[in-house]
N, C-alpha and C. Protein backbone atom coordinates (compact mmCIF):
# COMPACT_ATOMS: atom_id res chain seq x y z
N UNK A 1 76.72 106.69 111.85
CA UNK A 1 75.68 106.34 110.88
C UNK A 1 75.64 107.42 109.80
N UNK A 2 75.80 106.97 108.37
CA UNK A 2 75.72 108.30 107.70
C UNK A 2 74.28 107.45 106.89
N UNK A 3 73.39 108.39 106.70
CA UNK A 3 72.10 108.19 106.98
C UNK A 3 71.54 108.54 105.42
N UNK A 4 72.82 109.33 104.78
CA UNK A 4 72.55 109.36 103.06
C UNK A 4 73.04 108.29 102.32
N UNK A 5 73.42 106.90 103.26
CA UNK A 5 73.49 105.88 102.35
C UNK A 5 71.91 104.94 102.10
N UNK A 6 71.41 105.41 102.95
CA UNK A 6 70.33 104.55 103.07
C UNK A 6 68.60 105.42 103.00
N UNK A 7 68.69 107.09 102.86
CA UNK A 7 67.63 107.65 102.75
C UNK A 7 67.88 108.55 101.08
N UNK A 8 66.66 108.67 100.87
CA UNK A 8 66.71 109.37 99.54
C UNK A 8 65.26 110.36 99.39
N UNK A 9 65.44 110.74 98.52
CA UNK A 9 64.52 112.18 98.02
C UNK A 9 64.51 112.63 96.51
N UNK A 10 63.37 112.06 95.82
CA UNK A 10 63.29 111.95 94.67
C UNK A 10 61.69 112.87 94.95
N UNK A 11 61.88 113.70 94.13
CA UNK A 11 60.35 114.45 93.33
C UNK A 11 59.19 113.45 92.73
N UNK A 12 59.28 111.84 92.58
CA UNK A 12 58.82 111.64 91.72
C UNK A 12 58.51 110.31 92.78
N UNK A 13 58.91 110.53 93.94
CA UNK A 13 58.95 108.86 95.17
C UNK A 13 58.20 109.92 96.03
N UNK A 14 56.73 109.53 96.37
CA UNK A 14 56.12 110.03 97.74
C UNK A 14 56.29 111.72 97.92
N UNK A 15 56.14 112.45 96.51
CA UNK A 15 56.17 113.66 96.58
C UNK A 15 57.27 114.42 97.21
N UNK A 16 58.45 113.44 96.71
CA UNK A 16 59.35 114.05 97.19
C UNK A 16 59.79 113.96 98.57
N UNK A 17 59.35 113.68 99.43
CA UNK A 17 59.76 113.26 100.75
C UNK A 17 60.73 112.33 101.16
N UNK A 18 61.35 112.83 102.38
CA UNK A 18 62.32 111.42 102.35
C UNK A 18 62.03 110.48 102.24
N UNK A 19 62.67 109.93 101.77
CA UNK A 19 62.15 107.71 102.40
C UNK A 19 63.05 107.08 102.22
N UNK A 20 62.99 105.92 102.65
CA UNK A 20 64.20 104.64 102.59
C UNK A 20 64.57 104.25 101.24
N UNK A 21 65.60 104.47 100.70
CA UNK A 21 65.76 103.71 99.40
C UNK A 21 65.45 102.43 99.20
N UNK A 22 65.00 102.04 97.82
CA UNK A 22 64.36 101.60 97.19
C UNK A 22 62.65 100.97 97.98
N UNK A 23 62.17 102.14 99.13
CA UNK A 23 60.86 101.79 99.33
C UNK A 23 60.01 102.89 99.13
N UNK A 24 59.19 102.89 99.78
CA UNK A 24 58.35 103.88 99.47
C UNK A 24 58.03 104.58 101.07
N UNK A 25 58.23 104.02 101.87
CA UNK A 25 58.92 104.08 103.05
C UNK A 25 59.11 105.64 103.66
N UNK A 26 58.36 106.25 104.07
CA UNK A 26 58.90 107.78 104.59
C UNK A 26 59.62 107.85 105.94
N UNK A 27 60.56 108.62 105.69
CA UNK A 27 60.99 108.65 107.17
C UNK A 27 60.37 108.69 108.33
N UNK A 28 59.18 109.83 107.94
CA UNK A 28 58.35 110.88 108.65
C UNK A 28 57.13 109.46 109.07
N UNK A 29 57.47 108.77 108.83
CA UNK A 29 56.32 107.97 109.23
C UNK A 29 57.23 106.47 110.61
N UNK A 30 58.54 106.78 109.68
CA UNK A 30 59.39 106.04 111.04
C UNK A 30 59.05 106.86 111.71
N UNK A 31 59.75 108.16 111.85
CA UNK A 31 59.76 108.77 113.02
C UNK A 31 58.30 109.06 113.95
N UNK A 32 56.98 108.60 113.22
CA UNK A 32 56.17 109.07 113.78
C UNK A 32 55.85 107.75 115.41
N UNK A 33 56.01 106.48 114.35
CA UNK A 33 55.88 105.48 114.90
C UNK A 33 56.74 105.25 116.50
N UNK A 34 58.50 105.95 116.11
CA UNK A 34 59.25 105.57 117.46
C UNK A 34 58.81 107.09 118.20
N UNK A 35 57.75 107.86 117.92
CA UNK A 35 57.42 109.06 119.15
C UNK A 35 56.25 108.13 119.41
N UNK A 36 55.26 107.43 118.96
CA UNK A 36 53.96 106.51 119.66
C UNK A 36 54.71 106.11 120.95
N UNK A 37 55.77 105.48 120.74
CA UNK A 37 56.56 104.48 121.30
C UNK A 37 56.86 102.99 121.06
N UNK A 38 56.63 102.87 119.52
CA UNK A 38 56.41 101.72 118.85
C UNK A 38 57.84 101.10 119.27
N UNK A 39 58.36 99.79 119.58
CA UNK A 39 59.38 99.72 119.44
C UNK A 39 59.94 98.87 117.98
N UNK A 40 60.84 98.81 118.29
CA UNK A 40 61.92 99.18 116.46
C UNK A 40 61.19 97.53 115.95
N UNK A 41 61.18 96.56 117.04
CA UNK A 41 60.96 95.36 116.45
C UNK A 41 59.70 95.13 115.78
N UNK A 42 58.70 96.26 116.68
CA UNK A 42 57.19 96.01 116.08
C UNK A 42 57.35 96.89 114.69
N UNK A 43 57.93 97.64 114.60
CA UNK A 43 58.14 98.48 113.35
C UNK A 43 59.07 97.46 112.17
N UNK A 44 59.68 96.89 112.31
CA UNK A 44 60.33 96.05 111.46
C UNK A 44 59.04 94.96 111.28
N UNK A 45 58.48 94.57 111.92
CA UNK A 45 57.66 93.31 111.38
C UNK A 45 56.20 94.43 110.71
N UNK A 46 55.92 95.47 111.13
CA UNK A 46 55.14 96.05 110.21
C UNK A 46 55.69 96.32 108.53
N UNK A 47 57.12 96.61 108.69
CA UNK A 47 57.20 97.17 107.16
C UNK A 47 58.80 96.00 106.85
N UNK A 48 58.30 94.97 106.56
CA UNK A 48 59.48 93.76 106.62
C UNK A 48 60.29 93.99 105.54
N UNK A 49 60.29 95.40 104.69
CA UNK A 49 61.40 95.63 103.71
C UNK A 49 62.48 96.70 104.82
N UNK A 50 61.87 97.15 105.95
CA UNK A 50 62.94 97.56 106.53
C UNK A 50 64.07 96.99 107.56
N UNK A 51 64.97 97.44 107.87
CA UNK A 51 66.27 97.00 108.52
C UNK A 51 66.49 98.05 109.74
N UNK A 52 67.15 97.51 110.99
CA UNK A 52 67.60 97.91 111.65
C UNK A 52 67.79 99.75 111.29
N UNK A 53 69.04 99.17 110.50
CA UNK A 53 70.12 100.25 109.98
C UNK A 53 69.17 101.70 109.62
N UNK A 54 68.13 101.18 108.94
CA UNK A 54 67.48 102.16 108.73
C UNK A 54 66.50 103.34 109.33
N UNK A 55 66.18 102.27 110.52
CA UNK A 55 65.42 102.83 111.55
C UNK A 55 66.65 103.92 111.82
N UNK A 56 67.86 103.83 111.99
CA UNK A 56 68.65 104.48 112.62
C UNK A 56 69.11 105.43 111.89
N UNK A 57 68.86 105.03 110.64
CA UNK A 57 69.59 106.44 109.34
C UNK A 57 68.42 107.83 109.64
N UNK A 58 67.07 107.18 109.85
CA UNK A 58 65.91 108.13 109.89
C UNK A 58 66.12 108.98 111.45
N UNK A 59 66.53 107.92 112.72
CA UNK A 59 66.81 108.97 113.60
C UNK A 59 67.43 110.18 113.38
N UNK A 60 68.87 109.47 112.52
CA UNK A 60 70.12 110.15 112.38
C UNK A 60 69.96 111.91 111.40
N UNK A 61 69.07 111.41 110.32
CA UNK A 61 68.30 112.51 109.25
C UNK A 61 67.52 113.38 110.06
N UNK A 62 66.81 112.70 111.07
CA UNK A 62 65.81 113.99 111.69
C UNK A 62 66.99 114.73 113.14
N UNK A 63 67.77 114.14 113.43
CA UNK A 63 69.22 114.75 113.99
C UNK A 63 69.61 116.07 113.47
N UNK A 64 70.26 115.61 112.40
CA UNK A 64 70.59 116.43 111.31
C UNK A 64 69.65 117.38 111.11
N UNK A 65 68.62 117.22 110.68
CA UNK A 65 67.87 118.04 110.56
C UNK A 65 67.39 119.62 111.74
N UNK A 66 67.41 119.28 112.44
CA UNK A 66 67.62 119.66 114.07
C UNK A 66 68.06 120.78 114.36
N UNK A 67 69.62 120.45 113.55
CA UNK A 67 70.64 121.18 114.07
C UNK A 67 70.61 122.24 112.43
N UNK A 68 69.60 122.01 111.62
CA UNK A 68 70.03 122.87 110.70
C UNK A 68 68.71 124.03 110.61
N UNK A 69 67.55 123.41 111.42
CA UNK A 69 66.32 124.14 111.04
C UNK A 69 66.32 124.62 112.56
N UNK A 70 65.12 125.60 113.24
CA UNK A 70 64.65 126.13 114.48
C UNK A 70 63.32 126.13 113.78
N UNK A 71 62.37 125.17 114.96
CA UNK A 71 61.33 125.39 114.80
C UNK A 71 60.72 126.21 116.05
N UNK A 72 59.34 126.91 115.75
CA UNK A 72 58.64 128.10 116.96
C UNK A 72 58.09 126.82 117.52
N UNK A 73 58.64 126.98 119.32
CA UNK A 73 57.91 126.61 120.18
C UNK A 73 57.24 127.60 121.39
N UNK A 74 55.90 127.60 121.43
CA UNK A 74 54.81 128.16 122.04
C UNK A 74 55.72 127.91 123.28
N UNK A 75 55.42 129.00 124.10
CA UNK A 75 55.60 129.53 125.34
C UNK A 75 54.80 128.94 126.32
């Protein structure tokens, strides 16, 4: 999955935050939904401009992300 065909980051879309191209769509809000435990289908009929593919570009981005940042976890 390469996950920069389908996410973007514009200064001027949602303050700059990721989101799904051409929505308004934040990643950070996929991702919040599949930690609830939403599953992908109830998330597709909530935001019916999204796709599969995309659910999966946003896994794939916060992946990525992962392996490039360390965040502090409390002891």
């Amino acid at each position: 999955m390469n996950w920069r065909e389908r996410i973007t980051v514009d200064p001027l879309v949602c303050h700059g935050k990721a989101c799904i191209k051409g929505t308004r769509i934040m990643v950070s809000v996929i991702l919040d939904n599949l930690a609830e435990g939403i599953s992908e289908g109830e998330i597709l009929k909530s935001y019916p401009s999204l796709r599969s593919e995309d659910i999966k570009a946003a896994i794939s981005y916060a992946a990525e992300l992962s392996r490039e940042r360390l965040v502090s976890v409390p002891e």
